[in-house]
N, C-alpha and C. Protein backbone atom coordinates (compact mmCIF):
# COMPACT_ATOMS: atom_id res chain seq x y z
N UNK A 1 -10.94 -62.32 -4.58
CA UNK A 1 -11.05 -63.71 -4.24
C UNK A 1 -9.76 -64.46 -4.56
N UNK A 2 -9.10 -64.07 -5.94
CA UNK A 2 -8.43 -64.67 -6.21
C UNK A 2 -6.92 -64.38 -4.95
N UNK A 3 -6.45 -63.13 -4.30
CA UNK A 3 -5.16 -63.09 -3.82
C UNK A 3 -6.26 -63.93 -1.92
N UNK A 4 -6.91 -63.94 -1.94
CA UNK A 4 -7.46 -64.87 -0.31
C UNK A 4 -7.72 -66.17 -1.05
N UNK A 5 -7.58 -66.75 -1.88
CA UNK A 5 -7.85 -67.94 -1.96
C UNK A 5 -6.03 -68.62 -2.06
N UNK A 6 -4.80 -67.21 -1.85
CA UNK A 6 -3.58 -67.92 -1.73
C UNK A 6 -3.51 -68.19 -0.52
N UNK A 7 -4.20 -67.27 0.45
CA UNK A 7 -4.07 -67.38 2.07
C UNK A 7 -4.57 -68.64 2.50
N UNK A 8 -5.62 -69.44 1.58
CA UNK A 8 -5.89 -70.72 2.39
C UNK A 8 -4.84 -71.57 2.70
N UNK A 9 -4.06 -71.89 1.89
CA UNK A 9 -2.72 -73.00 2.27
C UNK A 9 -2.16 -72.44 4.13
N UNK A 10 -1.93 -70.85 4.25
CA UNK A 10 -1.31 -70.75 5.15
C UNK A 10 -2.29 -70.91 6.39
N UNK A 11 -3.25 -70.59 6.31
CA UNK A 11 -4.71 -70.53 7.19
C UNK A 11 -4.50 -72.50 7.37
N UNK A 12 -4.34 -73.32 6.65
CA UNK A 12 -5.20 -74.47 7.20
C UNK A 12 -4.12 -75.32 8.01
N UNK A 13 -2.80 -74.69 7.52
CA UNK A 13 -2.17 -75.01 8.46
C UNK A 13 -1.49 -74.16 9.61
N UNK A 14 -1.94 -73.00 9.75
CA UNK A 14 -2.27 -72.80 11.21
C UNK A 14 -3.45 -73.42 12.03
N UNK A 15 -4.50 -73.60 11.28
CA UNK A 15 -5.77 -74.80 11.63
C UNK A 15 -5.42 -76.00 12.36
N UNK A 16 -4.41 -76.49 11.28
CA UNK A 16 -3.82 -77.69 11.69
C UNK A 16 -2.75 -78.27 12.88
N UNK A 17 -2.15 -77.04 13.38
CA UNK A 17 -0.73 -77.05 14.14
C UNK A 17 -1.23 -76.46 15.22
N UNK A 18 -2.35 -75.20 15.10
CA UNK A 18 -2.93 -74.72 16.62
C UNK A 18 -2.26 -73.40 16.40
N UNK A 19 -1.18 -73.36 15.82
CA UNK A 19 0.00 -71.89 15.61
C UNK A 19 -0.77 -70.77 14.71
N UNK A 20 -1.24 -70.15 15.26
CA UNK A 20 -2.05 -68.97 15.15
C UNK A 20 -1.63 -67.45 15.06
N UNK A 21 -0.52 -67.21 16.02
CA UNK A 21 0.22 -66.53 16.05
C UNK A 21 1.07 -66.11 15.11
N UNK A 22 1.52 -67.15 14.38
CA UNK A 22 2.54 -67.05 13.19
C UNK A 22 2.68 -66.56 11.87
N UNK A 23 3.53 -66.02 11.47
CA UNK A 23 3.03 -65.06 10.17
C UNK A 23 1.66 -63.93 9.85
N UNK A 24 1.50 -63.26 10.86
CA UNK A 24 0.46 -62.97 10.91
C UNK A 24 0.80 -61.46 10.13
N UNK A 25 -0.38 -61.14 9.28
CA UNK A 25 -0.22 -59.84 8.65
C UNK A 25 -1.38 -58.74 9.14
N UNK A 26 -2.48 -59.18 9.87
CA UNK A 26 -3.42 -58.38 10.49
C UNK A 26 -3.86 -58.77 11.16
N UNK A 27 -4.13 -59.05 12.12
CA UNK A 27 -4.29 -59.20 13.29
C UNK A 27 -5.48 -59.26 14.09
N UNK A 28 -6.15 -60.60 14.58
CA UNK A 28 -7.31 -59.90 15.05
C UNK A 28 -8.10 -58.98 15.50
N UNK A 29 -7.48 -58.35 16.15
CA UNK A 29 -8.06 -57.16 16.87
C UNK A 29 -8.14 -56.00 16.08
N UNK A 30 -6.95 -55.74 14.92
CA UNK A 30 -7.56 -55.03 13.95
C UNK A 30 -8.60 -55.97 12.90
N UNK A 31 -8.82 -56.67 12.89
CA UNK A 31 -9.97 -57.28 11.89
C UNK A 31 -11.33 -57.21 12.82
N UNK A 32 -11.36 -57.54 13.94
CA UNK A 32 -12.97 -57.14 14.60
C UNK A 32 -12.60 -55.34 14.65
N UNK A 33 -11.70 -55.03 15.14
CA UNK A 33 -12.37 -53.22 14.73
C UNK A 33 -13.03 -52.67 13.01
N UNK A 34 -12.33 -53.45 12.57
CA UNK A 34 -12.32 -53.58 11.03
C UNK A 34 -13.89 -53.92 10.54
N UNK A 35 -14.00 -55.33 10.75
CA UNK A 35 -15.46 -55.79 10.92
C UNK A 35 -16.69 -55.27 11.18
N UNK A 36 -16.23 -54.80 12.22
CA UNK A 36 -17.36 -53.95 12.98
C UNK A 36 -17.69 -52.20 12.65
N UNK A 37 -16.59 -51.98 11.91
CA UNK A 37 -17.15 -50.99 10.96
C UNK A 37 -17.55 -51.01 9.52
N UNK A 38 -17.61 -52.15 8.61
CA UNK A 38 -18.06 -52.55 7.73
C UNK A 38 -19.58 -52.87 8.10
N UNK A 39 -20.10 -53.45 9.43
CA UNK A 39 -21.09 -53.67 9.93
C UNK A 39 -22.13 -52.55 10.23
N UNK A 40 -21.36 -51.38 10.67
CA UNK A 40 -21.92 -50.18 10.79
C UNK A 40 -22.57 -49.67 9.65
N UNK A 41 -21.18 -49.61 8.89
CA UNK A 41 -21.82 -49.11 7.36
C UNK A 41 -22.79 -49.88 6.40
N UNK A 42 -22.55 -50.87 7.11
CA UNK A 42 -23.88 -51.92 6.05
C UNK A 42 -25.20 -51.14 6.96
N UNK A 43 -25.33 -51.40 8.45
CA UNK A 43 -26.63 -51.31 8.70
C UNK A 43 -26.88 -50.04 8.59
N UNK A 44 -26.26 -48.87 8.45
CA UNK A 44 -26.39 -47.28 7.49
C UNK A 44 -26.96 -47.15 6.15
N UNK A 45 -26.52 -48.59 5.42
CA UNK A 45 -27.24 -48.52 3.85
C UNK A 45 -28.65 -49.40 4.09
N UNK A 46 -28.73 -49.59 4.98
CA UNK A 46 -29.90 -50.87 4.78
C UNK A 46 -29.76 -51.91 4.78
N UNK A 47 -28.78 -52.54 5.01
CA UNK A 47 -28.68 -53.96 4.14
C UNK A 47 -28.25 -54.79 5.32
N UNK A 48 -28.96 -55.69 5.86
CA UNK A 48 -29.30 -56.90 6.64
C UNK A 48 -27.61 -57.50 6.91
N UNK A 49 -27.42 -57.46 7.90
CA UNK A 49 -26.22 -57.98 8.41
C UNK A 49 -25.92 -59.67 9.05
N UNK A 50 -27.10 -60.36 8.77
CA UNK A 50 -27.17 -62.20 9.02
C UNK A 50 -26.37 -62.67 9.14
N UNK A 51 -25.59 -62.63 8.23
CA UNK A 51 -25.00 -63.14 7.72
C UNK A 51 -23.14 -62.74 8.64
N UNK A 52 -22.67 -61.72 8.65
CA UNK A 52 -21.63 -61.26 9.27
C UNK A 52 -22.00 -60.78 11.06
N UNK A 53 -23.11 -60.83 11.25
CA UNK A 53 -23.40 -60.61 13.15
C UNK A 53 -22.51 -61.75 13.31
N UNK A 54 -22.99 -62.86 13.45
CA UNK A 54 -22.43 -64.28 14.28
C UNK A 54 -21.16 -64.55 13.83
N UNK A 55 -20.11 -64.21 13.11
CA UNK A 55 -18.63 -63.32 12.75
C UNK A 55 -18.19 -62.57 14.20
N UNK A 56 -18.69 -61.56 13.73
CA UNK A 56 -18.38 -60.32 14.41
C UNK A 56 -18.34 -61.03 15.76
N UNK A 57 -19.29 -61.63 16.54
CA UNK A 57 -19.56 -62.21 17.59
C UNK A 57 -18.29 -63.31 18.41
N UNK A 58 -18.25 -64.08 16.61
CA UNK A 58 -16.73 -65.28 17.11
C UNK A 58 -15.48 -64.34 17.39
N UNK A 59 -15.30 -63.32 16.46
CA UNK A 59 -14.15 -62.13 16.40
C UNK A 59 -13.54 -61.71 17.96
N UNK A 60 -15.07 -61.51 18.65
CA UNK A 60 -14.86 -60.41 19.47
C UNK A 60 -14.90 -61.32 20.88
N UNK A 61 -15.12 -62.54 20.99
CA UNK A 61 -14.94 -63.82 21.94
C UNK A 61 -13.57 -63.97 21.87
N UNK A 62 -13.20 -64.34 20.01
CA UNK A 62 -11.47 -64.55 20.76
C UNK A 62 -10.75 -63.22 20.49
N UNK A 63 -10.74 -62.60 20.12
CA UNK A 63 -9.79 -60.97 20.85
C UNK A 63 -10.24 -60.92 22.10
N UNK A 64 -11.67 -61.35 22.74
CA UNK A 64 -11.51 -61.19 24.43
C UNK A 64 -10.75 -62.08 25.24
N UNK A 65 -10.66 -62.60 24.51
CA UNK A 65 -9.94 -64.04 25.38
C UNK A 65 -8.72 -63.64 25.34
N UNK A 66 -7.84 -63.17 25.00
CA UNK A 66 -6.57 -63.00 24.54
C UNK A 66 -5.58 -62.88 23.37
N UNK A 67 -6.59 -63.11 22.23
CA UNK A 67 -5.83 -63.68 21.41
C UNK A 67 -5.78 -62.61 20.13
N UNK A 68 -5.97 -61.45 19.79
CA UNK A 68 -5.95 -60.18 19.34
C UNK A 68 -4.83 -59.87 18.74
N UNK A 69 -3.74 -60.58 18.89
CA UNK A 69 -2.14 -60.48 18.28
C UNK A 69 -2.41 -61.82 17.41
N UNK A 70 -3.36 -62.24 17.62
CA UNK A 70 -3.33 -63.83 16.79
C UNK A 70 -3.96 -63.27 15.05
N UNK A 71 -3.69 -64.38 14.42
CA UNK A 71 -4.64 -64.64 13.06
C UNK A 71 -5.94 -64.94 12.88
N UNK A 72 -6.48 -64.37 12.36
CA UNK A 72 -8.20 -64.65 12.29
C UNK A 72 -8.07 -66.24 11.99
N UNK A 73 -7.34 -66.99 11.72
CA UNK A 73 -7.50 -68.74 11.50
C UNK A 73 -7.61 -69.06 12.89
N UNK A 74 -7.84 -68.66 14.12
CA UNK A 74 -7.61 -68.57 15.37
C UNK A 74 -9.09 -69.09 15.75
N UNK A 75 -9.85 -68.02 15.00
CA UNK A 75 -11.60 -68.14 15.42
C UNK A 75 -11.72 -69.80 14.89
N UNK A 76 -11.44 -70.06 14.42
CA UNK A 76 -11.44 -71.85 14.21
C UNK A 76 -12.00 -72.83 15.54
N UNK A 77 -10.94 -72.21 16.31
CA UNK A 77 -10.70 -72.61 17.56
C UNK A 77 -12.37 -72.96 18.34
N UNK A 78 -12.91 -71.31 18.46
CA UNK A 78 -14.39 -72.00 18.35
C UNK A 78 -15.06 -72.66 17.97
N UNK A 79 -15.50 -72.50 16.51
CA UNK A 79 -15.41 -73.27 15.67
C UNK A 79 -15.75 -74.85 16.24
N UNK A 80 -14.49 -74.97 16.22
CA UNK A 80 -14.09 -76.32 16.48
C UNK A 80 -14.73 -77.03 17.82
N UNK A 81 -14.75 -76.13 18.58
CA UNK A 81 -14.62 -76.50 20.33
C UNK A 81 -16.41 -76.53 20.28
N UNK A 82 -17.23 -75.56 19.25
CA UNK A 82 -18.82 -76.58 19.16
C UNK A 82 -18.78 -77.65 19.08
N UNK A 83 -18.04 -77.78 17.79
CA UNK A 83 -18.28 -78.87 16.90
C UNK A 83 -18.18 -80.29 17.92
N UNK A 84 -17.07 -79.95 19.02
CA UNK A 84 -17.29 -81.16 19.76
C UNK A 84 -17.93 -81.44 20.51
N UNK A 85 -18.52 -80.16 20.98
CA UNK A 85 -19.41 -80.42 22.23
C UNK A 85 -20.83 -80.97 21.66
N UNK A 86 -20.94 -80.69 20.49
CA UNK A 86 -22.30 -81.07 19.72
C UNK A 86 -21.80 -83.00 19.54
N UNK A 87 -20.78 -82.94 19.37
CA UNK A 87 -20.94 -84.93 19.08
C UNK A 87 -21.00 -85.43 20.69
């Protein structure tokens, strides 16, 4: 927790600027392959996946879209683009 809670500073301002692309150290498309085998192995032990499905789901919307060279601060983007359609 403690070395991802340094990544927030850089995460909120890719949030903030839209720049997603930038500094990136893994990459979406390896994080939904990534994901989605942590997912495997959970539903192999038993253990209820609720919680990380609708993840996996935002993951694999934006690596389809294009954006797979981007930063997971990227999925925001969705995120965000509810959030407005809901006001």
């Amino acid at each position: 927790m403690t070395a991802m809670m340094g990544e927030l500073p850089g995460y909120a301002e890719k949030i903030d600027t839209g720049r997603h692309g930038v500094n990136v150290a893994s990459n979406l498309a390896m994080q939904t392959a990534a994901l989605k085998n942590i997912l495997t192995a959970t539903r192999e032990q038993g253990v209820a996946t609720d919680l990380l499905d609708p993840m996996l789901d935002l993951f694999r919307k934006r690596d389809g879209a294009g954006h797979g060279n981007e930063d997971i601060s990227g999925v925001f983007e969705l995120i965000r683009s509810r959030s407005n359609a809901v006001n």
